[in-house]
C-alpha atoms as a PDB file:
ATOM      1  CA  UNK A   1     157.619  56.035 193.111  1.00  0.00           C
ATOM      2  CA  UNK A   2     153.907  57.232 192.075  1.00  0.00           C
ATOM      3  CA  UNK A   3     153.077  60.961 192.737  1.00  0.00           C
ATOM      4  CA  UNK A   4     150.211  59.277 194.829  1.00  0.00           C
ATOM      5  CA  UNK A   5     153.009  57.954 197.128  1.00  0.00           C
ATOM      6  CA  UNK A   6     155.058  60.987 196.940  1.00  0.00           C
ATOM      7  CA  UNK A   7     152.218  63.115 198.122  1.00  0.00           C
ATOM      8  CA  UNK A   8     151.877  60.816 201.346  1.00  0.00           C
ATOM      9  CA  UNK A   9     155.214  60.411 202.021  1.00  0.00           C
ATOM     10  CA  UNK A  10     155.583  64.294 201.904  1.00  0.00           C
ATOM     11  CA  UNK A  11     152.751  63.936 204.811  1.00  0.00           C
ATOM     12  CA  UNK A  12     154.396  61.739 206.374  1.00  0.00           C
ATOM     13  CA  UNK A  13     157.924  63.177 206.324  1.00  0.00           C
ATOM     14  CA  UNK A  14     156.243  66.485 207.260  1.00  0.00           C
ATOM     15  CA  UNK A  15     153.973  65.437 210.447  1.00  0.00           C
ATOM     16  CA  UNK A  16     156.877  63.351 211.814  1.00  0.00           C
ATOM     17  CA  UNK A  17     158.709  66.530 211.758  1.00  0.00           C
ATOM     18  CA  UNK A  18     156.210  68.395 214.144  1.00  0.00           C
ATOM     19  CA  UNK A  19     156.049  66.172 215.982  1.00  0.00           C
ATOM     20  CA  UNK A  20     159.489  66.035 217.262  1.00  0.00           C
ATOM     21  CA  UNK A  21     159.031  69.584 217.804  1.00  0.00           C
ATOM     22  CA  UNK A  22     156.476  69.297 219.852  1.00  0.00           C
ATOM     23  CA  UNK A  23     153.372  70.753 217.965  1.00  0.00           C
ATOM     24  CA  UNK A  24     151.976  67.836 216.370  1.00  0.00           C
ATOM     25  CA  UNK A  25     148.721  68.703 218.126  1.00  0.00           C
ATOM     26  CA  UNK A  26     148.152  72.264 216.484  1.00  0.00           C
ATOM     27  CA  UNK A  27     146.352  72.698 213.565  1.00  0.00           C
ATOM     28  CA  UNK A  28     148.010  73.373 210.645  1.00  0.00           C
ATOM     29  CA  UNK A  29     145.296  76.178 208.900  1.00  0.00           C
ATOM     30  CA  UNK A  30     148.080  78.950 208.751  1.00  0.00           C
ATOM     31  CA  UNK A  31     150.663  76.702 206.583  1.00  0.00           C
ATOM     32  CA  UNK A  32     150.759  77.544 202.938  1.00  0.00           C
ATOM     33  CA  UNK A  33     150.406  73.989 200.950  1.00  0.00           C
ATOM     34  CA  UNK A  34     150.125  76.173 197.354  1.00  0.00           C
ATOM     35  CA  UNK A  35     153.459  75.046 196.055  1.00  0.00           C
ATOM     36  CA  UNK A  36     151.358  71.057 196.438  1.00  0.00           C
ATOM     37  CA  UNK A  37     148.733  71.763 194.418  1.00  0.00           C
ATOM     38  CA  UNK A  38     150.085  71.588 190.984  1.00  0.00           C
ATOM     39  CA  UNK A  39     151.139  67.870 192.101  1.00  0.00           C
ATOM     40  CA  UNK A  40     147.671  67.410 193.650  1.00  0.00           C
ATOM     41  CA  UNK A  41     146.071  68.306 190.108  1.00  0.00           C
ATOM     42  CA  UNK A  42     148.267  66.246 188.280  1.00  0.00           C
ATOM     43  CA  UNK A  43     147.483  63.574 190.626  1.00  0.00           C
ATOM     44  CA  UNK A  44     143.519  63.695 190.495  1.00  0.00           C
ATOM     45  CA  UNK A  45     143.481  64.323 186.815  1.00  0.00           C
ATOM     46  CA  UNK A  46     145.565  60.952 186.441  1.00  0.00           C
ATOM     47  CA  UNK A  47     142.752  58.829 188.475  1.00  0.00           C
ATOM     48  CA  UNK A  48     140.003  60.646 186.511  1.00  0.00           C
ATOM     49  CA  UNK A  49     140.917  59.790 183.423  1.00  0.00           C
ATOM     50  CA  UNK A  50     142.315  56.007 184.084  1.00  0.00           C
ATOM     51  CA  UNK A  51     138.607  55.810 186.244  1.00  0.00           C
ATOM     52  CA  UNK A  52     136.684  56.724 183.505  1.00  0.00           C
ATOM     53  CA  UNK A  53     138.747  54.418 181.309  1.00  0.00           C
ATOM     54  CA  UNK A  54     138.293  51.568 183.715  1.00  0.00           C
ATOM     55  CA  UNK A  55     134.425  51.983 183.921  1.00  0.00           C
ATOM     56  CA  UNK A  56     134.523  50.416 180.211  1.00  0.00           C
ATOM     57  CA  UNK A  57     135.028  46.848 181.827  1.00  0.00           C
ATOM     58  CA  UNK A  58     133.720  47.654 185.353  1.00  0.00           C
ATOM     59  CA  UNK A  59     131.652  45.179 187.282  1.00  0.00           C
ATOM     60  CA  UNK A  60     130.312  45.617 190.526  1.00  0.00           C
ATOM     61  CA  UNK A  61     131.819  44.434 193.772  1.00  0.00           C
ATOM     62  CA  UNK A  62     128.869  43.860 194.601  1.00  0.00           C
ATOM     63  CA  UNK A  63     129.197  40.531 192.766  1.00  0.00           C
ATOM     64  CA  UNK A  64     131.681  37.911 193.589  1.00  0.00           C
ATOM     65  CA  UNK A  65     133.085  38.255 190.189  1.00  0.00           C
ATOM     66  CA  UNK A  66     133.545  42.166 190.247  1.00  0.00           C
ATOM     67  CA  UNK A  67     134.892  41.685 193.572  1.00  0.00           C
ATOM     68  CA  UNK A  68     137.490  39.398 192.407  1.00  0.00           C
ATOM     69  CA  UNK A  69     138.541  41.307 189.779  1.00  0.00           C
ATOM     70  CA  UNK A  70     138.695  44.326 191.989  1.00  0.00           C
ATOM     71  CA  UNK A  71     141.161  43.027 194.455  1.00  0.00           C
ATOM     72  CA  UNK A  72     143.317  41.453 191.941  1.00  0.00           C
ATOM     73  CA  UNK A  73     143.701  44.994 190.452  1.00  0.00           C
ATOM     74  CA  UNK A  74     145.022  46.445 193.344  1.00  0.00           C
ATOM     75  CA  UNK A  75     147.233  43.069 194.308  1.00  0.00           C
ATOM     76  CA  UNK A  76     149.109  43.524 190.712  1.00  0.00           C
ATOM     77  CA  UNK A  77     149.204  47.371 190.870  1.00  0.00           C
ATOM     78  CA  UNK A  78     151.692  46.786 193.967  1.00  0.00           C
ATOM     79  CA  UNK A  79     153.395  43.383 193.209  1.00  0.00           C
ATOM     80  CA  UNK A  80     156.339  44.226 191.478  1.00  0.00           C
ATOM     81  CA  UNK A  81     157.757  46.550 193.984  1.00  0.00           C
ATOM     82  CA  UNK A  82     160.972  44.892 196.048  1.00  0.00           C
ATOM     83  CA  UNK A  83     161.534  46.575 199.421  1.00  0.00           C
ATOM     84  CA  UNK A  84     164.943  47.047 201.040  1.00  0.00           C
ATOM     85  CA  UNK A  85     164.090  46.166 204.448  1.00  0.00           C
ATOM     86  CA  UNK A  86     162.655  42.592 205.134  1.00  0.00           C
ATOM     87  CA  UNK A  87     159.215  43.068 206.199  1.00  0.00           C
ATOM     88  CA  UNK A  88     158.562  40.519 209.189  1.00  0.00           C
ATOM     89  CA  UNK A  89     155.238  38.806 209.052  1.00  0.00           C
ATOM     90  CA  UNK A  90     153.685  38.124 212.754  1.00  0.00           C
ATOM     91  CA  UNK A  91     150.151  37.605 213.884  1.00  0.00           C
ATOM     92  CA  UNK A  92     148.345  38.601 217.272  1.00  0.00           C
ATOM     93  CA  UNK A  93     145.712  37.033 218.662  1.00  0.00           C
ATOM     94  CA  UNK A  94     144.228  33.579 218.270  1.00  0.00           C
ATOM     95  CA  UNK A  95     141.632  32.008 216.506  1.00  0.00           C
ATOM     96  CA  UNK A  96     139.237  33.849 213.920  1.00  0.00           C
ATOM     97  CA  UNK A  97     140.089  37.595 216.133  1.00  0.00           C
ATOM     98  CA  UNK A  98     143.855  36.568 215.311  1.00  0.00           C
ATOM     99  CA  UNK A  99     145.267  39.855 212.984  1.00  0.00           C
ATOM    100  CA  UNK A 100     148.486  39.346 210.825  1.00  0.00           C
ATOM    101  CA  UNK A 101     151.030  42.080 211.240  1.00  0.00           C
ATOM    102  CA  UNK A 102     153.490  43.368 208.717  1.00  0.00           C
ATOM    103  CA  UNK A 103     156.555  45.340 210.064  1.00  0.00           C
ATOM    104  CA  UNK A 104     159.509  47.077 208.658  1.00  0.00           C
ATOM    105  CA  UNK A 105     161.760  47.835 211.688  1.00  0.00           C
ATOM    106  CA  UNK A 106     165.023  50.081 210.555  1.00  0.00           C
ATOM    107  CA  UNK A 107     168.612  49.666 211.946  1.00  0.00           C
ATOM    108  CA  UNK A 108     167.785  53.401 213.837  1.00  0.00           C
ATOM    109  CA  UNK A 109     164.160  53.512 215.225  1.00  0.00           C
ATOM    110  CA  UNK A 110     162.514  56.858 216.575  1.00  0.00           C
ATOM    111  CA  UNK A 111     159.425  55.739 216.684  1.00  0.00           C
ATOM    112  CA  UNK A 112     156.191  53.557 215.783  1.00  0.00           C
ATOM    113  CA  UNK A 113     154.317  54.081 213.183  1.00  0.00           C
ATOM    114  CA  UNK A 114     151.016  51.900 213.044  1.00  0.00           C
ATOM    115  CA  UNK A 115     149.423  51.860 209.677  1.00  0.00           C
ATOM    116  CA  UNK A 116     146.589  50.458 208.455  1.00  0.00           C
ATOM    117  CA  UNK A 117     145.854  50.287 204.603  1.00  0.00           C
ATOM    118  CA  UNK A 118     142.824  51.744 202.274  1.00  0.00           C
ATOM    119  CA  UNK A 119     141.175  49.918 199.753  1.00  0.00           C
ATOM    120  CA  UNK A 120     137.069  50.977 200.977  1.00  0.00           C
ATOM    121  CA  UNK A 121     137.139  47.975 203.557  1.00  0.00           C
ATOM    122  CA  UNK A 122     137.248  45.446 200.855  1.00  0.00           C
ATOM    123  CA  UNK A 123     140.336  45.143 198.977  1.00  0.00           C
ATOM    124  CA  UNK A 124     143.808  45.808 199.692  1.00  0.00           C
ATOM    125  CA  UNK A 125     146.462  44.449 202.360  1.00  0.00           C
ATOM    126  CA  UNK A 126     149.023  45.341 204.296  1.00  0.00           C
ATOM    127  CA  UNK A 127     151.530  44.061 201.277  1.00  0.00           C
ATOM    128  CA  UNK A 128     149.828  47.071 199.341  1.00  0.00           C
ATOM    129  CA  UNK A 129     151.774  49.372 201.298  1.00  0.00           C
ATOM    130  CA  UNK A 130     154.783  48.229 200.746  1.00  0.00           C
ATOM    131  CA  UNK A 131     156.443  50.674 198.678  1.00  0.00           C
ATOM    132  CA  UNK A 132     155.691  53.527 200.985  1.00  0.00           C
ATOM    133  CA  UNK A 133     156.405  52.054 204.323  1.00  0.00           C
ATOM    134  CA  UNK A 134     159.712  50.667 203.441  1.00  0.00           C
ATOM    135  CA  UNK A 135     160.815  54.550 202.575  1.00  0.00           C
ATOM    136  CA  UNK A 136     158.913  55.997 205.907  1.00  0.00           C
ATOM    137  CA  UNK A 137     160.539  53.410 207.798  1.00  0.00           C
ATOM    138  CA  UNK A 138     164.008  54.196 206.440  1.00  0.00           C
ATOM    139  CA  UNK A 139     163.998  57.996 205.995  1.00  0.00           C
ATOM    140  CA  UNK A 140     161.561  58.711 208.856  1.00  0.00           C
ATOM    141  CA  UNK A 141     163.991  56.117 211.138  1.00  0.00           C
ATOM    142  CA  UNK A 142     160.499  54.498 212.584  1.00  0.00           C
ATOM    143  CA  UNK A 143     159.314  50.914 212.525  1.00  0.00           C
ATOM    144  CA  UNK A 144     156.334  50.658 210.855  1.00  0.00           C
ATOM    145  CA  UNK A 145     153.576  48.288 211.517  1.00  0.00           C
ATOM    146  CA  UNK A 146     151.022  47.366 209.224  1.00  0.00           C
ATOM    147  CA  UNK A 147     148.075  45.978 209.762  1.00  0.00           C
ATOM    148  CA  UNK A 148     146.001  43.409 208.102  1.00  0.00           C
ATOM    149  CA  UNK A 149     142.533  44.113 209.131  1.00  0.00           C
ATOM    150  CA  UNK A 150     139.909  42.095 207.865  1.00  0.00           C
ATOM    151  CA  UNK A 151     137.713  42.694 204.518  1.00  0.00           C
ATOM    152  CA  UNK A 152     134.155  42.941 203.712  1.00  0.00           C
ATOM    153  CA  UNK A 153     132.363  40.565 203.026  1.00  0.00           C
ATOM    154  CA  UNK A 154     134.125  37.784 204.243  1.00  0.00           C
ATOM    155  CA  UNK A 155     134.655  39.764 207.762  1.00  0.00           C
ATOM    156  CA  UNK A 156     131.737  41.390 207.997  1.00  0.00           C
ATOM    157  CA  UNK A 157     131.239  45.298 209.845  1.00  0.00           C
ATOM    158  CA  UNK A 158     132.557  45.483 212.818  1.00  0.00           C
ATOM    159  CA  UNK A 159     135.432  43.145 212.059  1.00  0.00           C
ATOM    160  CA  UNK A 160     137.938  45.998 210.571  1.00  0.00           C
ATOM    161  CA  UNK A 161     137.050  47.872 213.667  1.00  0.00           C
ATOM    162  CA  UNK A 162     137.982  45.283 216.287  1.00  0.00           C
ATOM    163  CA  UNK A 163     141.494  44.446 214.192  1.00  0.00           C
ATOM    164  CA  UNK A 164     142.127  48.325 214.343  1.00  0.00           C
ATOM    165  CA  UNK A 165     141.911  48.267 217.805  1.00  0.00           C
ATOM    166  CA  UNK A 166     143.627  45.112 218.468  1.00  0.00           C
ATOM    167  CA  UNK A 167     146.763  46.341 216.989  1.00  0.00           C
ATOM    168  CA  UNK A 168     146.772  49.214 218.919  1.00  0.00           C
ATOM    169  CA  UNK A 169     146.513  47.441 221.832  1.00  0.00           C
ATOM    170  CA  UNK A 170     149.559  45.070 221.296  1.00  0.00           C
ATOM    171  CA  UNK A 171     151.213  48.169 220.515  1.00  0.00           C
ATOM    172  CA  UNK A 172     150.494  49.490 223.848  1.00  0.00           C
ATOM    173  CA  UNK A 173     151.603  46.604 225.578  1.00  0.00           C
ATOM    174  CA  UNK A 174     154.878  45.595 223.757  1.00  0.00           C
ATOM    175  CA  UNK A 175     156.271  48.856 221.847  1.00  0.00           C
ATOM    176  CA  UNK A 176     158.625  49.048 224.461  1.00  0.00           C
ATOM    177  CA  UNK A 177     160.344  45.553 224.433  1.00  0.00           C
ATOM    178  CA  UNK A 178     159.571  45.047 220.862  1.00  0.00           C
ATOM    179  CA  UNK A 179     160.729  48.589 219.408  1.00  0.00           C
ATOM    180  CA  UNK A 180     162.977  50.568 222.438  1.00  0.00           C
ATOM    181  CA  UNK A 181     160.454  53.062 221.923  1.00  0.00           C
ATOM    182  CA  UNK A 182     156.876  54.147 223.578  1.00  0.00           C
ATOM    183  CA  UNK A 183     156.422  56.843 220.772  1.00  0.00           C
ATOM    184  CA  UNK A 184     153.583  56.058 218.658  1.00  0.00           C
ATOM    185  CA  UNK A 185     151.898  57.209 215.358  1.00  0.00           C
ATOM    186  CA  UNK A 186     148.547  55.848 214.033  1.00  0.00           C
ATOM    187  CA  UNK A 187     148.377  56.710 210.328  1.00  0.00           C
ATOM    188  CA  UNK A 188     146.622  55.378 207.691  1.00  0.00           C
ATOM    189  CA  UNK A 189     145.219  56.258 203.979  1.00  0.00           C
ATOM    190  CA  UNK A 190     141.013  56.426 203.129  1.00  0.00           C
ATOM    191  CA  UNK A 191     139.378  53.348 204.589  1.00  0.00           C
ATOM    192  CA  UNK A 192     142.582  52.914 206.931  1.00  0.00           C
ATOM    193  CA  UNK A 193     142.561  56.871 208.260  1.00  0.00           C
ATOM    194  CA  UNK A 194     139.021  56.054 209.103  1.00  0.00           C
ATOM    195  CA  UNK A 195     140.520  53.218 211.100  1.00  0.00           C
ATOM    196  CA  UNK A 196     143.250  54.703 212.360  1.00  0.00           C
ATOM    197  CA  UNK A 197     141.001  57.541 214.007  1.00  0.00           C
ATOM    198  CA  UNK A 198     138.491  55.117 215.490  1.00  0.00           C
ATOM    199  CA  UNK A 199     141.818  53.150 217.047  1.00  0.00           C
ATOM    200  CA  UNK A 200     142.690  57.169 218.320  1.00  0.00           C
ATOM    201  CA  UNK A 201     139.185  57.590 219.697  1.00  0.00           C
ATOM    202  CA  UNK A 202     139.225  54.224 221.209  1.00  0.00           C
ATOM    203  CA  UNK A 203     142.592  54.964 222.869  1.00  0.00           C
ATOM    204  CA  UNK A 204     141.527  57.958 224.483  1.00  0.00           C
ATOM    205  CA  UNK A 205     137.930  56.661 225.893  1.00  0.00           C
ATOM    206  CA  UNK A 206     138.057  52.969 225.992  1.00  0.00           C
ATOM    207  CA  UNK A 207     142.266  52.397 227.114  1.00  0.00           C
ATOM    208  CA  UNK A 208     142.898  55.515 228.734  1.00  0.00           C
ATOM    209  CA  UNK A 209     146.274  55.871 227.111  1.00  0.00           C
ATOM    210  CA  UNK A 210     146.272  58.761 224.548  1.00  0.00           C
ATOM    211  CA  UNK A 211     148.829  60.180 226.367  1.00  0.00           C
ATOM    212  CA  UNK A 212     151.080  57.525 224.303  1.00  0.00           C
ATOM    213  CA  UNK A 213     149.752  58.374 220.990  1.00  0.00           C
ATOM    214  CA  UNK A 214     152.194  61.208 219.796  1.00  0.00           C
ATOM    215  CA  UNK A 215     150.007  62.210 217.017  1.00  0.00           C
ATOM    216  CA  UNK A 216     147.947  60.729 213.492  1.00  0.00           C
ATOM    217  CA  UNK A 217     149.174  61.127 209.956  1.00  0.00           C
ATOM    218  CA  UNK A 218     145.853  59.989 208.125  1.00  0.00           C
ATOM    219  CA  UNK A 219     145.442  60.760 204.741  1.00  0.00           C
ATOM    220  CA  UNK A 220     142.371  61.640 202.184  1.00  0.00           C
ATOM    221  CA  UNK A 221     140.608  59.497 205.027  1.00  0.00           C
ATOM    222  CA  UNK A 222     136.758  58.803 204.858  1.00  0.00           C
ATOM    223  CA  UNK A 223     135.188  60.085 208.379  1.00  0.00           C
ATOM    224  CA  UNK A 224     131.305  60.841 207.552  1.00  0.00           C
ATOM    225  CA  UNK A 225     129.707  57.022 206.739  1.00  0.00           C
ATOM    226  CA  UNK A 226     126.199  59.248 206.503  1.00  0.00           C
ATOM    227  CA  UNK A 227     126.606  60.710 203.301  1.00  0.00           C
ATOM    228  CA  UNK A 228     127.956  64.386 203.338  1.00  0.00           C
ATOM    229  CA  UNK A 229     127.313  66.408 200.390  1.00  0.00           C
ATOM    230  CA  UNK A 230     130.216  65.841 198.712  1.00  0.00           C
ATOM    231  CA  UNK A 231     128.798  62.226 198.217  1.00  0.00           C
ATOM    232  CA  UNK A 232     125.383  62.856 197.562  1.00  0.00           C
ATOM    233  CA  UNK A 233     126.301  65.061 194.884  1.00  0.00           C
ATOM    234  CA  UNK A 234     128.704  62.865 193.591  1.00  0.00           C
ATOM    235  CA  UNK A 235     128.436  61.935 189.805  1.00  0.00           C
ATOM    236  CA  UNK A 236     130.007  58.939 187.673  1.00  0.00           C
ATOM    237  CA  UNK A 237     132.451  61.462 185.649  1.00  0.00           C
ATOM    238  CA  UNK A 238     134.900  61.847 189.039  1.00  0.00           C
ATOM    239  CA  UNK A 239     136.975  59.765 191.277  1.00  0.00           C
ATOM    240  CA  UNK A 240     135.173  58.024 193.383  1.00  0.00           C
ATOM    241  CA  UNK A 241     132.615  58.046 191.247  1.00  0.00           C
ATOM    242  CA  UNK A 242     129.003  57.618 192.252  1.00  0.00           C
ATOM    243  CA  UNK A 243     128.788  54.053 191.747  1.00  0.00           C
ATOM    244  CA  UNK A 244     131.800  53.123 193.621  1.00  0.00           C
ATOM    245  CA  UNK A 245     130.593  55.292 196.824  1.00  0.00           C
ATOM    246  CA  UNK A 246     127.000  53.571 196.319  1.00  0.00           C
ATOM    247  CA  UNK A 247     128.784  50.379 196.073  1.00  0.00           C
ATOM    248  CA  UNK A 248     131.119  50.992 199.066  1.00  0.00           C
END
């Protein structure tokens, strides 16, 4: 297993464990997370060095070519990997607002676990997630459901939005029957934690029902689509670069 996947199974792991205790909505400020940041260095000086590699034979997404070659990166960077549960492929919906769920539903189940993958709203699947939600659902005894939400530019803005929040909503309706269990996370990792919180927000204001949502495990998530500082700062010699954020 990467140390990219360690680092969000550790988050994973840890928030499931609060929230059986019943704090999952404190805020965390007063934990120490020093003994992760050694890992965390290791980690970002990894995807520095093999982004600054890459951007030798880089071409933009922006073309149908780079964008091709993009996706196929991330498809073979995950293909090898052979889960022990089954995933079970199902789709909700009908027609062109039909989504395509991917779940991995342990012999014990605890919970729910809805996730919904990065990959800047343009590459990546629920398949991508394989590795790491075949070990959440088996060591974290939850099923987890993952989401194929559809990718720019082929489904244009809002379309990732509206699969987001169709998945939640079959989730709302058939947990129960489906799963034994009303006890639902929404996680997801950069493009998909900015997913998974709009699929929060829309629980709470739109269904009414955050009351079922026992808490949110997103991870290095992207939540500010104006441009914070971090971004317009940003320079090619970091991860994301410049260029990529321009691009995305």
């Amino acid at each position: 297993m990467t140390c990219l996947h360690s680092i969000r199974l550790i988050c994973s792991l840890a928030f499931l464990a609060f929230a059986r205790t019943g704090i999952a909505q404190e805020n965390n400020k007063s934990e120490d997370f020093s003994a992760y940041m050694d890992e965390v260095r290791t980690v970002n000086k990894y995807i520095l060095e093999e982004q600054i590699k890459g951007r030798k034979t880089y071409e933009s997404v922006l073309t149908p070519e780079g964008l091709a070659v993009q996706r196929m990166k991330l498809d073979n960077a995950n293909s090898t990997f052979k889960p022990v549960l089954k995933p079970a492929v199902m789709r909700i919906g009908s027609g062109d607002a039909s989504v395509k769920l991917r779940i991995f539903r342990p012999k014990e189940i605890r919970a729910i676990i809805l996730d919904i993958h990065g990959g800047a709203w343009f590459m990546g699947s629920a398949a991508n997630d394989d590795e790491t939600n075949d070990q959440m659902a088996r060591q974290c005894k939850a099923v987890v459901v993952s989401l194929d939400d559809g990718l720019a530019p082929e489904h244009p803005f809002p379309d990732c939005i509206r699969d987001s929040y169709a998945g939640i909503r079959w989730l709302l309706t058939h947990a129960l029957a489906q799963f034994g269990t009303e006890k639902i996370i929404l996680s997801g990792a950069s493009a998909g934690a900015h997913l998974a919180a709009l699929a929060a927000i829309y629980t709470r204001d739109s269904l009414h029902a955050i009351d079922k949502i026992a808490g949110l495990n997103l991870v290095y998530g992207v939540y500010d689509l104006g441009k914070p500082p971090s971004v317009r700062n940003a320079t090619d010699n970091q991860f994301p670069s410049k260029s990529d954020l321009d691009e995305t």
